[in-house]
PDB file of N, CA and C in Angstrom:
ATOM      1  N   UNK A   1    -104.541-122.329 100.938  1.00  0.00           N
ATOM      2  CA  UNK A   1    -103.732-121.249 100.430  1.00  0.00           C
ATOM      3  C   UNK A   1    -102.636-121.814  99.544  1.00  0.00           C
ATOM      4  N   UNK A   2    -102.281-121.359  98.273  1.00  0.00           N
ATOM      5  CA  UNK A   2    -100.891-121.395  97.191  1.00  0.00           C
ATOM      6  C   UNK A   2     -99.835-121.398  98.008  1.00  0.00           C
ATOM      7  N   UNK A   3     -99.291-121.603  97.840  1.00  0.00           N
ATOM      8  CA  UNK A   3     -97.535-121.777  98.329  1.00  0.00           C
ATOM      9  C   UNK A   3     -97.263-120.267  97.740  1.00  0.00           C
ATOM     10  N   UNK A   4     -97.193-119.493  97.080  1.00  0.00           N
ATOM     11  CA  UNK A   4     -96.891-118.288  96.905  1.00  0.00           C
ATOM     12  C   UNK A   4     -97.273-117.295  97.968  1.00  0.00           C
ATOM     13  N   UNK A   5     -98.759-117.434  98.367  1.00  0.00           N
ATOM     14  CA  UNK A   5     -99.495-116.429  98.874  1.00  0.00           C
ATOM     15  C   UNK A   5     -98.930-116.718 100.338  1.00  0.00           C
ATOM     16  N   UNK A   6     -98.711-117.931 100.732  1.00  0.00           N
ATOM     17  CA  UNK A   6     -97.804-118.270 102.198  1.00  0.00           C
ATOM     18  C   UNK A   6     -96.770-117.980 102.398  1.00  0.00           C
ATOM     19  N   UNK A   7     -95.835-117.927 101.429  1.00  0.00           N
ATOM     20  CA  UNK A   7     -94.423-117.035 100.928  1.00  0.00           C
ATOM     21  C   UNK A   7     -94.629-115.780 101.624  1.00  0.00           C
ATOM     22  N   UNK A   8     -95.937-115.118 100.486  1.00  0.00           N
ATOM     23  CA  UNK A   8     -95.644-113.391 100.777  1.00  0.00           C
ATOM     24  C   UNK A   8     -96.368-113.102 101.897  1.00  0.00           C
ATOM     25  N   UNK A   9     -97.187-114.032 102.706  1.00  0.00           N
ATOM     26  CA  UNK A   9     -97.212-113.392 103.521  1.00  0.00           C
ATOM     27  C   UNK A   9     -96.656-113.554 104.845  1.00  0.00           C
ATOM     28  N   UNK A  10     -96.024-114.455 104.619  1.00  0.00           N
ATOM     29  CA  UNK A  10     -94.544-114.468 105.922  1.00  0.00           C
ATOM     30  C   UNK A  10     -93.005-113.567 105.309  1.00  0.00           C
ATOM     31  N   UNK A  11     -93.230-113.035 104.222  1.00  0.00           N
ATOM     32  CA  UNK A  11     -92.200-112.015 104.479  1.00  0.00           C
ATOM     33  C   UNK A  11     -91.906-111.024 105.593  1.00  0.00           C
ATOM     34  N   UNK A  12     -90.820-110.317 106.379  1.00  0.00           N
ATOM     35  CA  UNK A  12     -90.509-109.761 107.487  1.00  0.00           C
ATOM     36  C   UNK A  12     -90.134-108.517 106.885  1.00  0.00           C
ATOM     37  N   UNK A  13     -90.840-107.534 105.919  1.00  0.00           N
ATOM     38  CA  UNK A  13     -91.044-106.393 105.918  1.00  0.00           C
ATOM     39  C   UNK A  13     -91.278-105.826 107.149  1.00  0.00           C
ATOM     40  N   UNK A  14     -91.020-104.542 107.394  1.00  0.00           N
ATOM     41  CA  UNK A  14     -91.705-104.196 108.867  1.00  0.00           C
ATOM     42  C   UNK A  14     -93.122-103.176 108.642  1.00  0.00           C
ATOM     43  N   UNK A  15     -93.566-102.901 109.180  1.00  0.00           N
ATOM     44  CA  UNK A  15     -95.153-102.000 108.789  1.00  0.00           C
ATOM     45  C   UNK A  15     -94.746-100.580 108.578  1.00  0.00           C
ATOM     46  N   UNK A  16     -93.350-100.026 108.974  1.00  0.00           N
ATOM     47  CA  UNK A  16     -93.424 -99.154 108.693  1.00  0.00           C
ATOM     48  C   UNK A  16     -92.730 -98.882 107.212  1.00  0.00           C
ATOM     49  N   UNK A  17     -92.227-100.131 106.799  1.00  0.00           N
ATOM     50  CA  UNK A  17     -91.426-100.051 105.788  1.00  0.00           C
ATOM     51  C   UNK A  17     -92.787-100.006 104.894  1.00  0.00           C
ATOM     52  N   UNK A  18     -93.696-100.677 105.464  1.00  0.00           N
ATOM     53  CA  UNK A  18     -95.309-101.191 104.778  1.00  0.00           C
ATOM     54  C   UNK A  18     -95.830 -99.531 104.174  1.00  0.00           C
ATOM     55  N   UNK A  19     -95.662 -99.001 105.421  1.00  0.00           N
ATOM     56  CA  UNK A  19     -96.456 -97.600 105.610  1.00  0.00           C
ATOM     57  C   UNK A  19     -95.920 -96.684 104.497  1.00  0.00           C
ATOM     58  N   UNK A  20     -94.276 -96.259 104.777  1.00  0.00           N
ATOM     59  CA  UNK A  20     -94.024 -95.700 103.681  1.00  0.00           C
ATOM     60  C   UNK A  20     -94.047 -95.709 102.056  1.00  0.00           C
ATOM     61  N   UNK A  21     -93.988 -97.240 102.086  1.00  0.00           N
ATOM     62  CA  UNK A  21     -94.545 -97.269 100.620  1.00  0.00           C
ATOM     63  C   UNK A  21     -95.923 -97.130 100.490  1.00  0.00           C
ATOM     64  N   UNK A  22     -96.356 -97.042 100.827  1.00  0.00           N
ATOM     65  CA  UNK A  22     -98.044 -96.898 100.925  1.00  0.00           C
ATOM     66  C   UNK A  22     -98.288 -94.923 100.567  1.00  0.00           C
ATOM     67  N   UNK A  23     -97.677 -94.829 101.216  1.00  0.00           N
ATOM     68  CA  UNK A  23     -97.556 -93.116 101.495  1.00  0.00           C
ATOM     69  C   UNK A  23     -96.948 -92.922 100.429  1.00  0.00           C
ATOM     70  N   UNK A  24     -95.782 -93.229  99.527  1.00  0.00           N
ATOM     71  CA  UNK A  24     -95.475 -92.953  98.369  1.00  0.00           C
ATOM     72  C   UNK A  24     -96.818 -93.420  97.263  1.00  0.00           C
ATOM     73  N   UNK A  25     -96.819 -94.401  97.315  1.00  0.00           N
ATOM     74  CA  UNK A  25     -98.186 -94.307  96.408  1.00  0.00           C
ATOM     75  C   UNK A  25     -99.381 -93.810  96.524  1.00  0.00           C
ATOM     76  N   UNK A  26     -99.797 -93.219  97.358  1.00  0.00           N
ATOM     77  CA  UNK A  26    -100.490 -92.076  97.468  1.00  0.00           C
ATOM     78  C   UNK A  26     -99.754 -90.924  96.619  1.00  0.00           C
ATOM     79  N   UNK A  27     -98.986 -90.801  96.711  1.00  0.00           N
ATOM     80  CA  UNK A  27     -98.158 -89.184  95.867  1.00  0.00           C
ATOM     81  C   UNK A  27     -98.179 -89.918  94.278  1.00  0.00           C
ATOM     82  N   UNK A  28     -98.268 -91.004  94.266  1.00  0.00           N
ATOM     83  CA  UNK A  28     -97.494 -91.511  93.210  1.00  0.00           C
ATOM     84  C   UNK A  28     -96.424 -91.051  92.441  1.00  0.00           C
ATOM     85  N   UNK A  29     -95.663 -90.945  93.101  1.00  0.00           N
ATOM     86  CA  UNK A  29     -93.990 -90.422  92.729  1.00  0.00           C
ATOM     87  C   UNK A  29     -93.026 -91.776  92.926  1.00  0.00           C
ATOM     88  N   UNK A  30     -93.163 -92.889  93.136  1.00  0.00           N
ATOM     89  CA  UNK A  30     -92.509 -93.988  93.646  1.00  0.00           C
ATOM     90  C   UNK A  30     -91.686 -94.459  92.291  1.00  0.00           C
ATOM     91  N   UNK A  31     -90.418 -94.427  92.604  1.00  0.00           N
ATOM     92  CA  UNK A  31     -89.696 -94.894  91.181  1.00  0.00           C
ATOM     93  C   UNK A  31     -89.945 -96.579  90.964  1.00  0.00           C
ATOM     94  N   UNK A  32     -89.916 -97.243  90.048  1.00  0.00           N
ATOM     95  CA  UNK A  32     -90.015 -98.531  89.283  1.00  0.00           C
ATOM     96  C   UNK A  32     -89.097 -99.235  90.095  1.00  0.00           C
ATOM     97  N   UNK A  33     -87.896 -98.959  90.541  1.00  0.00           N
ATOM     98  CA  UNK A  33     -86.983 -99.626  91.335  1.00  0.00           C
ATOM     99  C   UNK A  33     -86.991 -99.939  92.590  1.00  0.00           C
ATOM    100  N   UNK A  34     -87.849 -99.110  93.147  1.00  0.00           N
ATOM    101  CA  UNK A  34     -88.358 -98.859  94.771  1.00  0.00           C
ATOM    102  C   UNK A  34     -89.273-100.053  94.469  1.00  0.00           C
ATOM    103  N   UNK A  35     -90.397 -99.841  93.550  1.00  0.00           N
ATOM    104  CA  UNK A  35     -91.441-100.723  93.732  1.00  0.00           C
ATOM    105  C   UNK A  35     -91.387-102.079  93.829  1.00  0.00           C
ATOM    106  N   UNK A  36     -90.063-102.487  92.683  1.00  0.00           N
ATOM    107  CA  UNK A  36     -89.479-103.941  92.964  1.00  0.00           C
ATOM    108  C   UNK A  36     -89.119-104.187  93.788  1.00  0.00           C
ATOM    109  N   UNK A  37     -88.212-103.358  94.514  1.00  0.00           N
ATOM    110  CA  UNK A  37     -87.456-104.023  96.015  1.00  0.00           C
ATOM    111  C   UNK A  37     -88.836-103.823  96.915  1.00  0.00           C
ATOM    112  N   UNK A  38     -89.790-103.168  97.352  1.00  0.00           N
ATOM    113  CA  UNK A  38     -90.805-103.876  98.018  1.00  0.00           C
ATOM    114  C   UNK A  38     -92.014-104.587  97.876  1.00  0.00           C
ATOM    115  N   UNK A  39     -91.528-104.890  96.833  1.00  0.00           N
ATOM    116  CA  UNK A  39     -93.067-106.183  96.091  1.00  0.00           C
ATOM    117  C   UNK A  39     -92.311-107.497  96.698  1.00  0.00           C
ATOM    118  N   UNK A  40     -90.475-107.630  96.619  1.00  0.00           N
ATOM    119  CA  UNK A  40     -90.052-108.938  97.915  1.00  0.00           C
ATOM    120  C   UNK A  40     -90.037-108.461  98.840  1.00  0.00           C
ATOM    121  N   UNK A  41     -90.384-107.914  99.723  1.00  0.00           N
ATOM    122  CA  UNK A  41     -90.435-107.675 100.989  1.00  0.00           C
ATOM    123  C   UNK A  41     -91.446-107.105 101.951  1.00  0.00           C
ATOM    124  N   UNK A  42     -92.338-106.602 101.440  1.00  0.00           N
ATOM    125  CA  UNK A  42     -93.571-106.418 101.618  1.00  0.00           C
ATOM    126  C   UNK A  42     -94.336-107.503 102.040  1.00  0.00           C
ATOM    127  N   UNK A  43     -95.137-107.566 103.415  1.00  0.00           N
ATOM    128  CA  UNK A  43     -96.015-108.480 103.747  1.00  0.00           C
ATOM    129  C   UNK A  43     -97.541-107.895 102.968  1.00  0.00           C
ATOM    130  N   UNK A  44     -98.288-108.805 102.353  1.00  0.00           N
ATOM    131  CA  UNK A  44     -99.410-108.240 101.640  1.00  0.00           C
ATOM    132  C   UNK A  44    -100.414-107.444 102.619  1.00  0.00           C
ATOM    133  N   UNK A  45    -100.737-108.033 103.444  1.00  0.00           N
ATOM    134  CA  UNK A  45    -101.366-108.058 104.762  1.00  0.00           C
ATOM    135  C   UNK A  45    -101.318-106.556 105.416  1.00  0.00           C
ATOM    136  N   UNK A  46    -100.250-106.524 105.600  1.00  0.00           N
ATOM    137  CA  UNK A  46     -99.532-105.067 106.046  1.00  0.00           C
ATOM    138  C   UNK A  46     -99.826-104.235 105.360  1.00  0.00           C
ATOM    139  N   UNK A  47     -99.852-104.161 103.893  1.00  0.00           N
ATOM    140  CA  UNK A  47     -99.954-103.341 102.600  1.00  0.00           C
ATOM    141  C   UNK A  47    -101.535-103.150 102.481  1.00  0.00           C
ATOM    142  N   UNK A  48    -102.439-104.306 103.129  1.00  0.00           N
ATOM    143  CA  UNK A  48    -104.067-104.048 102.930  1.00  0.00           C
ATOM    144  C   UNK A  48    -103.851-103.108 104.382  1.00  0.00           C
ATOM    145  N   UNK A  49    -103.506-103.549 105.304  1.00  0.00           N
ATOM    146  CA  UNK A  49    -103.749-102.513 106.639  1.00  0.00           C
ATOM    147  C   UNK A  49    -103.380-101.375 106.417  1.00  0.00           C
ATOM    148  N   UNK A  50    -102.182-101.025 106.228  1.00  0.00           N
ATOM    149  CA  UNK A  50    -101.881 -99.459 105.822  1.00  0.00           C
ATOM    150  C   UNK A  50    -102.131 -98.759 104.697  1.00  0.00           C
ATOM    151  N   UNK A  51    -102.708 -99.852 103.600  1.00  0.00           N
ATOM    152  CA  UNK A  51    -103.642 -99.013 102.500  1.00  0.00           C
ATOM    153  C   UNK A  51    -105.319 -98.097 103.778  1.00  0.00           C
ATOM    154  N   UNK A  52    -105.393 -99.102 103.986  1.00  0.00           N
ATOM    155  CA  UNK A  52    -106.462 -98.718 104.853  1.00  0.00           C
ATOM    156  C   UNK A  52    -106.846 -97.365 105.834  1.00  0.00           C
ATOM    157  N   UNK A  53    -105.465 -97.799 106.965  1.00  0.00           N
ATOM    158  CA  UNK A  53    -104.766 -96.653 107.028  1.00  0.00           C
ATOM    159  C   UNK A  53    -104.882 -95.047 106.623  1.00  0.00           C
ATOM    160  N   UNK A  54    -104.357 -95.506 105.569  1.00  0.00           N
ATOM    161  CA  UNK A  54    -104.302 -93.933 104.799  1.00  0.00           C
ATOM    162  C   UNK A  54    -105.029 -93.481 104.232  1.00  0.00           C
ATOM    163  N   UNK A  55    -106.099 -94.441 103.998  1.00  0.00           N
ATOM    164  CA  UNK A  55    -107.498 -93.769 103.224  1.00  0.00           C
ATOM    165  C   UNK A  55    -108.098 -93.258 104.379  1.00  0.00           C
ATOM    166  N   UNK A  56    -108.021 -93.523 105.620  1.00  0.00           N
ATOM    167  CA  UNK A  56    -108.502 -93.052 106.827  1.00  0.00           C
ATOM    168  C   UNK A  56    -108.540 -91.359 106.942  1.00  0.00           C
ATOM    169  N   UNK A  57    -106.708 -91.634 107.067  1.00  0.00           N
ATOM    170  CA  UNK A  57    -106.434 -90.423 107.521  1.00  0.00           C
ATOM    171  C   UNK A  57    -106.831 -89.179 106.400  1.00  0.00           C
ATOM    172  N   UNK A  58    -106.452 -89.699 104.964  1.00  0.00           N
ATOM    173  CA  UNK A  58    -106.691 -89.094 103.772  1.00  0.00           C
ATOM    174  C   UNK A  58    -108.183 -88.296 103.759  1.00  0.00           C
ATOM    175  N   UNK A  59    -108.998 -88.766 104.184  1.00  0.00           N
ATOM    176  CA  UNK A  59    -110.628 -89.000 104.774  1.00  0.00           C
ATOM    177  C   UNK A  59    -110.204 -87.377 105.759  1.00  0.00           C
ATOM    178  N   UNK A  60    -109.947 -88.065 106.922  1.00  0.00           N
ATOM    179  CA  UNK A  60    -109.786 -87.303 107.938  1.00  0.00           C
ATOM    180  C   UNK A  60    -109.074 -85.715 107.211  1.00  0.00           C
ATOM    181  N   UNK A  61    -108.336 -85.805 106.907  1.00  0.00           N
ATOM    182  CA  UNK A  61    -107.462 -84.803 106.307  1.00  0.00           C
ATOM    183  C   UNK A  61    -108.583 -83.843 105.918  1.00  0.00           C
ATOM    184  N   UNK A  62    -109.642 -84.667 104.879  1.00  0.00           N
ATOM    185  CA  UNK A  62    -110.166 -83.839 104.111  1.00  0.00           C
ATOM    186  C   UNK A  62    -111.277 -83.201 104.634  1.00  0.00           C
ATOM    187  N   UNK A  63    -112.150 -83.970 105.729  1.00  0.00           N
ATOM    188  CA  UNK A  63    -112.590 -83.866 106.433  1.00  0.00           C
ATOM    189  C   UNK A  63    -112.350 -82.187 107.289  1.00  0.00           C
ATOM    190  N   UNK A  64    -111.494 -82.431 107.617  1.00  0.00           N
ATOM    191  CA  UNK A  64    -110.771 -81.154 108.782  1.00  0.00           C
ATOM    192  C   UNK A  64    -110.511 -79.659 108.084  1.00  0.00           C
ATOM    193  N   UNK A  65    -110.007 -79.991 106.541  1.00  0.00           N
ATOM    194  CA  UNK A  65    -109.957 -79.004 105.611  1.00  0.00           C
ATOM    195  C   UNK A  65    -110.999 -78.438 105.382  1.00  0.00           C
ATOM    196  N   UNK A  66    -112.171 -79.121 104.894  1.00  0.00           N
ATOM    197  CA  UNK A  66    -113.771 -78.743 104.618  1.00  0.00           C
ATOM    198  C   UNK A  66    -114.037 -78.034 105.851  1.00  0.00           C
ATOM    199  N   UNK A  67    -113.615 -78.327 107.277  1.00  0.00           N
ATOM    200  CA  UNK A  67    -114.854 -77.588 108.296  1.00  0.00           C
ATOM    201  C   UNK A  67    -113.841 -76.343 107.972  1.00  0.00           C
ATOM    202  N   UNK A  68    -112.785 -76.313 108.247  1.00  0.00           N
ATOM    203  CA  UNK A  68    -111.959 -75.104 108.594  1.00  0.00           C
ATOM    204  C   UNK A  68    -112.291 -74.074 107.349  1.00  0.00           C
ATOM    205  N   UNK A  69    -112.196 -74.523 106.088  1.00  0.00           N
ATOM    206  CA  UNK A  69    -113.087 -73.500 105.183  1.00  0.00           C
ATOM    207  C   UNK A  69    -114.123 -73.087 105.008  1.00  0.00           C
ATOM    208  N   UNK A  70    -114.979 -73.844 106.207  1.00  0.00           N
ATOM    209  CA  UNK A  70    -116.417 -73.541 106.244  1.00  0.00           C
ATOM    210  C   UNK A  70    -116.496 -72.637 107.467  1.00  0.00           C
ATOM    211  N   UNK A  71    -115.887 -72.927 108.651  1.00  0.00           N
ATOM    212  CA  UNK A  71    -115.918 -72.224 109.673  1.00  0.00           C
ATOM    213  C   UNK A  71    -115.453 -71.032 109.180  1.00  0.00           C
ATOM    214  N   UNK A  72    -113.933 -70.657 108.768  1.00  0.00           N
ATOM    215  CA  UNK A  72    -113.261 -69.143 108.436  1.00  0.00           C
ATOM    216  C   UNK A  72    -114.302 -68.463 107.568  1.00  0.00           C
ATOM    217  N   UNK A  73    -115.067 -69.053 107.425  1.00  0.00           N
ATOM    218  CA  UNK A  73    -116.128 -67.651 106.225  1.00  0.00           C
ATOM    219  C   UNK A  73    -115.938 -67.669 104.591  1.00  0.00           C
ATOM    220  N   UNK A  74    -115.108 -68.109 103.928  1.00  0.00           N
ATOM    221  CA  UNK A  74    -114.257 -68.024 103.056  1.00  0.00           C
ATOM    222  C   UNK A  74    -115.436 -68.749 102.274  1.00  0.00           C
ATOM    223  N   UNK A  75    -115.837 -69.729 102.431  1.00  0.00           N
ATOM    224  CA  UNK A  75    -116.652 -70.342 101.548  1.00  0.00           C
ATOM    225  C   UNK A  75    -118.228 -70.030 101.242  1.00  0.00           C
ATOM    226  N   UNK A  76    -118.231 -68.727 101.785  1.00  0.00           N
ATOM    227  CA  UNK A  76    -119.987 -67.993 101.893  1.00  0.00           C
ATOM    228  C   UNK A  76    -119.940 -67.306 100.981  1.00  0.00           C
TER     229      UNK A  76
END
């Protein structure tokens, strides 16, 4: 491993600090300034898990939406 990539990934971001930026980029509303202050602090690692994460739930979300418009009738 680079000496960089050992850097970022012993940064002490916490996962939820991980999470919320993650969740902003999903909206993509995240200002340019936000993004710098957690590109140092961000563990990469964390950022692949809770990308992950949220494609899950994102999944799930959509998932749950589809039956419920299929069940209520609405979509016949």
């Amino acid at each position: 491993m680079s000496d960089g990539l050992r850097e970022a990934v012993q940064r002490k971001g916490s996962f939820l600090q991980t999470m919320r930026a993650v969740a902003w980029s999903f909206f993509g509303i995240r200002k340019s300034s936000g993004y710098e202050q957690d590109i140092g602090k961000l563990n990469p690692v964390h950022v692949v898990i809770a990308g992950v994460i949220g494609a899950l739930l994102f999944i799930a979300a959509l998932a749950l939406l589809v039956n419920w418009i299929i069940a209520s009738g609405v979509a016949t």
